[in-house]
C-alpha atoms as a PDB file:
ATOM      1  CA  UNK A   1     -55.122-181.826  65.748  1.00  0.00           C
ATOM      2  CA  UNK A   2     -53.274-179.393  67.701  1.00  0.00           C
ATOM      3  CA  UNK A   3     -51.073-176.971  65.990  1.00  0.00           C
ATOM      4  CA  UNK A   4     -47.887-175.286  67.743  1.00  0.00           C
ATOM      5  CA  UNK A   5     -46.165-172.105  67.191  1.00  0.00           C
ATOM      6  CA  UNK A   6     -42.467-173.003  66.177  1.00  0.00           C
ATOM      7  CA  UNK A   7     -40.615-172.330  69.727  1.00  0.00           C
ATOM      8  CA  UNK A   8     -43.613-174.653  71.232  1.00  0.00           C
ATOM      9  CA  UNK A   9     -42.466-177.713  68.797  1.00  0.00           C
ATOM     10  CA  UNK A  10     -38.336-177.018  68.914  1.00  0.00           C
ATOM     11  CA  UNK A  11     -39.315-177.006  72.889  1.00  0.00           C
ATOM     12  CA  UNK A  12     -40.801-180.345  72.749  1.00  0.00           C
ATOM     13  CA  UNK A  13     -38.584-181.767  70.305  1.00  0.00           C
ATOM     14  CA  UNK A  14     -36.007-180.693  72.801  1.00  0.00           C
ATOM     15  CA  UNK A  15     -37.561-182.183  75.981  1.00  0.00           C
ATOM     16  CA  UNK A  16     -37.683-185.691  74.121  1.00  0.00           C
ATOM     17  CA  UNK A  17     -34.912-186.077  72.207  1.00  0.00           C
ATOM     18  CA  UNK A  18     -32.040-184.058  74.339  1.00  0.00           C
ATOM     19  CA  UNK A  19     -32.864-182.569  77.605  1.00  0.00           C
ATOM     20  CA  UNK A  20     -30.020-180.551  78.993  1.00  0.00           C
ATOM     21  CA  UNK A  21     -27.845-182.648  81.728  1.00  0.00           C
ATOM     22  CA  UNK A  22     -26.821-179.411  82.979  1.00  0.00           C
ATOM     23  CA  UNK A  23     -27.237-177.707  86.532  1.00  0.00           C
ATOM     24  CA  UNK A  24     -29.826-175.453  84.940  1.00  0.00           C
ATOM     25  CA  UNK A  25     -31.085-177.207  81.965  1.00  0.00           C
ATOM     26  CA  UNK A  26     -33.395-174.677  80.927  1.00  0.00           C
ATOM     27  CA  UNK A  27     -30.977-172.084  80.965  1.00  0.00           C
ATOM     28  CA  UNK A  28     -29.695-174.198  78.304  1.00  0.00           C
ATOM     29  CA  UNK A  29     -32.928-174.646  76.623  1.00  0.00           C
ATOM     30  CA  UNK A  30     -33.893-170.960  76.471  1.00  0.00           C
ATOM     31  CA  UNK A  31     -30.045-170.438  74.724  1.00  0.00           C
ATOM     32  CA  UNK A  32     -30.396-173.343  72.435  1.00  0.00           C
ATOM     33  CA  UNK A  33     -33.699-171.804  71.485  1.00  0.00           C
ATOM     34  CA  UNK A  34     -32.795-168.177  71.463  1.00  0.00           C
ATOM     35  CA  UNK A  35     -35.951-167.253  73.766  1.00  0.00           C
ATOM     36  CA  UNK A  36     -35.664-165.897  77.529  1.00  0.00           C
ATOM     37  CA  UNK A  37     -35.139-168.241  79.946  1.00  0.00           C
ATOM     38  CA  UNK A  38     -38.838-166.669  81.681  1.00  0.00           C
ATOM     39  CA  UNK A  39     -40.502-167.474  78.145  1.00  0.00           C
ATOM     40  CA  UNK A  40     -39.449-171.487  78.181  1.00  0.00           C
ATOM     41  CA  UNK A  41     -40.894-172.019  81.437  1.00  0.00           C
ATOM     42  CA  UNK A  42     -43.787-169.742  80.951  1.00  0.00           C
ATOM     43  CA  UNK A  43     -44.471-171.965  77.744  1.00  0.00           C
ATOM     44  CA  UNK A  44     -43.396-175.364  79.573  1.00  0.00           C
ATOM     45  CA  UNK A  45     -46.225-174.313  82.529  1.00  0.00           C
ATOM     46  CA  UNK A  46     -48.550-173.350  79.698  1.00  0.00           C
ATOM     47  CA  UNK A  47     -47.878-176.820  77.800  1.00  0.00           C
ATOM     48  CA  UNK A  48     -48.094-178.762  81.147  1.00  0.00           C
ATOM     49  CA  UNK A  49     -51.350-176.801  82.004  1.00  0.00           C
ATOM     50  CA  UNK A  50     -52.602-177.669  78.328  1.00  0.00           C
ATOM     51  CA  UNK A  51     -51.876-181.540  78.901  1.00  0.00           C
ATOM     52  CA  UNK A  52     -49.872-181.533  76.267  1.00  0.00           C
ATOM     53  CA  UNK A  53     -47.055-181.944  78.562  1.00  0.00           C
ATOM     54  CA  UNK A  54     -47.625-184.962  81.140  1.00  0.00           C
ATOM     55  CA  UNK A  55     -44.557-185.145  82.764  1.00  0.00           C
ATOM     56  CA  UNK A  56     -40.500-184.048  82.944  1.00  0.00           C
ATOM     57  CA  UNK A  57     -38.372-186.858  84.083  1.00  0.00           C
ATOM     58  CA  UNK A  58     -36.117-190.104  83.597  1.00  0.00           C
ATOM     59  CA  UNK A  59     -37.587-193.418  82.746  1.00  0.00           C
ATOM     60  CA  UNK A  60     -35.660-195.707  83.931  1.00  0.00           C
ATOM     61  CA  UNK A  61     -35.289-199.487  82.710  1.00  0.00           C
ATOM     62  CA  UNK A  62     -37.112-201.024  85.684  1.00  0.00           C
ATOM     63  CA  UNK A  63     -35.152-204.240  85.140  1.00  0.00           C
ATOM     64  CA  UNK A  64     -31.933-202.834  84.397  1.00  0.00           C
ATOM     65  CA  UNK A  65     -31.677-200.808  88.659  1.00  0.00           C
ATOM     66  CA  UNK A  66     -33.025-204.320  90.084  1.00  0.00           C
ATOM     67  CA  UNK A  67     -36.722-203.798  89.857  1.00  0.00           C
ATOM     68  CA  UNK A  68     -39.527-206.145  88.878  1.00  0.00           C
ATOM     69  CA  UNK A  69     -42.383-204.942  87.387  1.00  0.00           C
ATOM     70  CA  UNK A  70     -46.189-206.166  85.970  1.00  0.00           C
ATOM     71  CA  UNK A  71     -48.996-205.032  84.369  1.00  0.00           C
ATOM     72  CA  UNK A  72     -51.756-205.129  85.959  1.00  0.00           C
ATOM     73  CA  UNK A  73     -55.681-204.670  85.207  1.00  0.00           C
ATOM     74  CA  UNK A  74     -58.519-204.311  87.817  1.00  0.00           C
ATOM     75  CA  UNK A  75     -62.703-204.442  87.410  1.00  0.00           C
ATOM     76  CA  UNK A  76     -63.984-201.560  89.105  1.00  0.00           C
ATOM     77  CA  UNK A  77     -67.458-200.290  88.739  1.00  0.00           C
ATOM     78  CA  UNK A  78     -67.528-197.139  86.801  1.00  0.00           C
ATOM     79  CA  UNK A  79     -68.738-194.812  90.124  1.00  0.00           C
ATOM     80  CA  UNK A  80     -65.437-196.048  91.446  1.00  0.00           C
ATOM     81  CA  UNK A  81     -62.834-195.300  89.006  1.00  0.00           C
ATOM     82  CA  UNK A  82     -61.364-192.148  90.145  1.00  0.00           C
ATOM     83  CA  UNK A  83     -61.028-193.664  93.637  1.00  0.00           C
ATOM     84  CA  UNK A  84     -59.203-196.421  92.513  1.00  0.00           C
ATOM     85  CA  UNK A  85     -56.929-194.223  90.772  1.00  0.00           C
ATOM     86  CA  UNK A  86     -56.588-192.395  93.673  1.00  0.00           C
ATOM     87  CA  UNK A  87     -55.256-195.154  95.651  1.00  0.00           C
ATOM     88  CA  UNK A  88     -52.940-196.530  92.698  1.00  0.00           C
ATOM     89  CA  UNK A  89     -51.613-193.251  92.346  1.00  0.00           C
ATOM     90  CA  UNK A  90     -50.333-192.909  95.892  1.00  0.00           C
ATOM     91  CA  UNK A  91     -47.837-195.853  95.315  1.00  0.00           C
ATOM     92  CA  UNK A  92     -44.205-194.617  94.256  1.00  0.00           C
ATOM     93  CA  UNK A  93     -44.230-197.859  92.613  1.00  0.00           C
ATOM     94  CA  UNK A  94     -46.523-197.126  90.018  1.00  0.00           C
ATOM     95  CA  UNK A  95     -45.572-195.578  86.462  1.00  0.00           C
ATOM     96  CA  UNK A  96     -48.632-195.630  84.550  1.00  0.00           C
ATOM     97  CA  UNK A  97     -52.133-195.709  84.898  1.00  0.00           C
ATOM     98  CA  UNK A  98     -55.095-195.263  82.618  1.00  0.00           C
ATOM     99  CA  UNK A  99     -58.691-196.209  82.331  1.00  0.00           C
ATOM    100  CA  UNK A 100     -59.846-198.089  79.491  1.00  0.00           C
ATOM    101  CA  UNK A 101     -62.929-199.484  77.717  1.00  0.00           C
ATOM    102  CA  UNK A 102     -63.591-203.093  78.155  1.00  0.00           C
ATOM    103  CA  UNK A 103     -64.658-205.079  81.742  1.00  0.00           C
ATOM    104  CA  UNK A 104     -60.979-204.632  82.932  1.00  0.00           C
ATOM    105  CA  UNK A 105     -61.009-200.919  83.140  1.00  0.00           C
ATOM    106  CA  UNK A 106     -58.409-199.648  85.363  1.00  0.00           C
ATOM    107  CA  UNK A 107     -54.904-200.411  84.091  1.00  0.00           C
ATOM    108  CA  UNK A 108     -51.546-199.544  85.654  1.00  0.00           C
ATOM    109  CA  UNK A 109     -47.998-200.589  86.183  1.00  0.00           C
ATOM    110  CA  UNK A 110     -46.220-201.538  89.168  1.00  0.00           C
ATOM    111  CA  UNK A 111     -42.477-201.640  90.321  1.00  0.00           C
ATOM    112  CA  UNK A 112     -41.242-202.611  93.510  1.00  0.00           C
ATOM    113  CA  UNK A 113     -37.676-204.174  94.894  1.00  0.00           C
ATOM    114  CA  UNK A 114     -38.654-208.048  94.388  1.00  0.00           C
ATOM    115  CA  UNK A 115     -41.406-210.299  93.477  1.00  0.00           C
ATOM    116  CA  UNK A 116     -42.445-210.568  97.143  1.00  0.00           C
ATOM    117  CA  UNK A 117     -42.888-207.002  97.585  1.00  0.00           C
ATOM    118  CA  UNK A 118     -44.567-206.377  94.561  1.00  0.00           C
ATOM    119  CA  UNK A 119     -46.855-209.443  95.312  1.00  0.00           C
ATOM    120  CA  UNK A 120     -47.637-207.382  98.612  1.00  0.00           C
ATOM    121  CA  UNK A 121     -48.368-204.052  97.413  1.00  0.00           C
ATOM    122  CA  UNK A 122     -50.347-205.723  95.001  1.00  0.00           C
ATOM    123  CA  UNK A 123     -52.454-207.247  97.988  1.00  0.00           C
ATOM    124  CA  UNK A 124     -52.262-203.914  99.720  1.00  0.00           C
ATOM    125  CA  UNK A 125     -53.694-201.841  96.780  1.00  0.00           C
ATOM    126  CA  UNK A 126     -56.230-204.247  95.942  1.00  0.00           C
ATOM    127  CA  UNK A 127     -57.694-204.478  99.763  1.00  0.00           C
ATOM    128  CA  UNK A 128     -58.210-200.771  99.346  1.00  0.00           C
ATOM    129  CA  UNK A 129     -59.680-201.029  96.109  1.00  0.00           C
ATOM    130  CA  UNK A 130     -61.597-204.258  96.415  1.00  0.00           C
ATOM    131  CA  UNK A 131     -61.930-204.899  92.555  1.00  0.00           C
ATOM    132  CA  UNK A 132     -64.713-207.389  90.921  1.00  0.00           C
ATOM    133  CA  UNK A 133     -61.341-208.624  89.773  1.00  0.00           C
ATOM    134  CA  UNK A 134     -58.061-208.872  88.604  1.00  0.00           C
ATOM    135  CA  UNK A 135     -55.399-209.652  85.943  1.00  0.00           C
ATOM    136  CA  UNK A 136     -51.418-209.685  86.919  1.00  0.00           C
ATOM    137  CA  UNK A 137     -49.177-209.772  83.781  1.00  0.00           C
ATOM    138  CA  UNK A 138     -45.844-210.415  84.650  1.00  0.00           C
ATOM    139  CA  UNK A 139     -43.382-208.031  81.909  1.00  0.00           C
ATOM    140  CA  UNK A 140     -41.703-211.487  79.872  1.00  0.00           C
ATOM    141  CA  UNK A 141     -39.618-208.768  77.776  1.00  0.00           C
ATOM    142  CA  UNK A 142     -39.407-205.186  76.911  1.00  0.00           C
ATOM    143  CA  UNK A 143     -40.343-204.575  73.686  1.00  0.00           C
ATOM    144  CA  UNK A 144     -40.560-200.622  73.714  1.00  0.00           C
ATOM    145  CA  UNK A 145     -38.563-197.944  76.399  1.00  0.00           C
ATOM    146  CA  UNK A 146     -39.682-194.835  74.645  1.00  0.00           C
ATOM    147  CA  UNK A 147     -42.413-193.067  72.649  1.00  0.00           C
ATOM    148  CA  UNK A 148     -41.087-189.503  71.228  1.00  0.00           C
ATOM    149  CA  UNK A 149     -42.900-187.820  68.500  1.00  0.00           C
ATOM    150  CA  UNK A 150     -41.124-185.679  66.240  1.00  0.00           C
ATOM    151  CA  UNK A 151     -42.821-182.350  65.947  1.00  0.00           C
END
């Protein structure tokens, strides 16, 4: 387990839980944690260099700005994997994307403005790709928005 000095965990406690809406939020970081404004990012790069850090930015409730959205898992032989998620990854619709264990083994997300253009960027990824095979699972409900860990 990875252990974090105590400005590294109020930092990420503060990126989860109340990121500054402020026209320079990290201004208001650095005087919420009594630390340089130079040392938060400094520490932010390092984190986001570390992977501890994936991303800063607001997830928005797909449904809730007139979205639809799936899940949706592909086959694709193992020397093909980081093509694939390539490909996926240059789609603005797409929010996640991991590989997993298992005969489906590339896994991602997809948003788009209806059904039919989701249905076609689908189409569009997977003729790129060209999978073994593939799963759609439509989102029913949302049963989670957020995963914060309290360091």
């Amino acid at each position: 387990m990875r252990t974090f000095d105590a400005i590294d965990s109020r930092l990420i406690n503060l990126l989860q839980y109340e990121f500054p809406l402020a026209k320079e939020p990290f201004k208001e970081l650095a005087t919420r944690l009594d630390t340089p404004e130079d040392e938060i990012l400094a520490k932010i790069r390092r984190l986001k260099a570390e992977g501890v850090i994936r991303e800063i930015g607001p997830i928005f409730n797909s449904k809730m700005i007139g979205l639809v959205s799936t899940l949706v898992a592909l086959r694709v032989p193992e020397n093909a994997v980081d093509m694939a998620a390539q490909i996926i990854n240059s789609y603005a619709g797409v929010t996640h994307n991991y590989e997993r264990e298992g005969e489906y083994n590339v896994w991602f997300t997809l948003a788009a403005a209806s059904d039919e253009a989701l249905a076609s960027t689908l189409e569009e990824i997977k003729g790129k790709i060209h999978p073994l095979g593939s799963l759609v699972v439509p989102v029913k409900r949302i049963l989670k928005l957020k995963t914060n860990f309290k360091l």
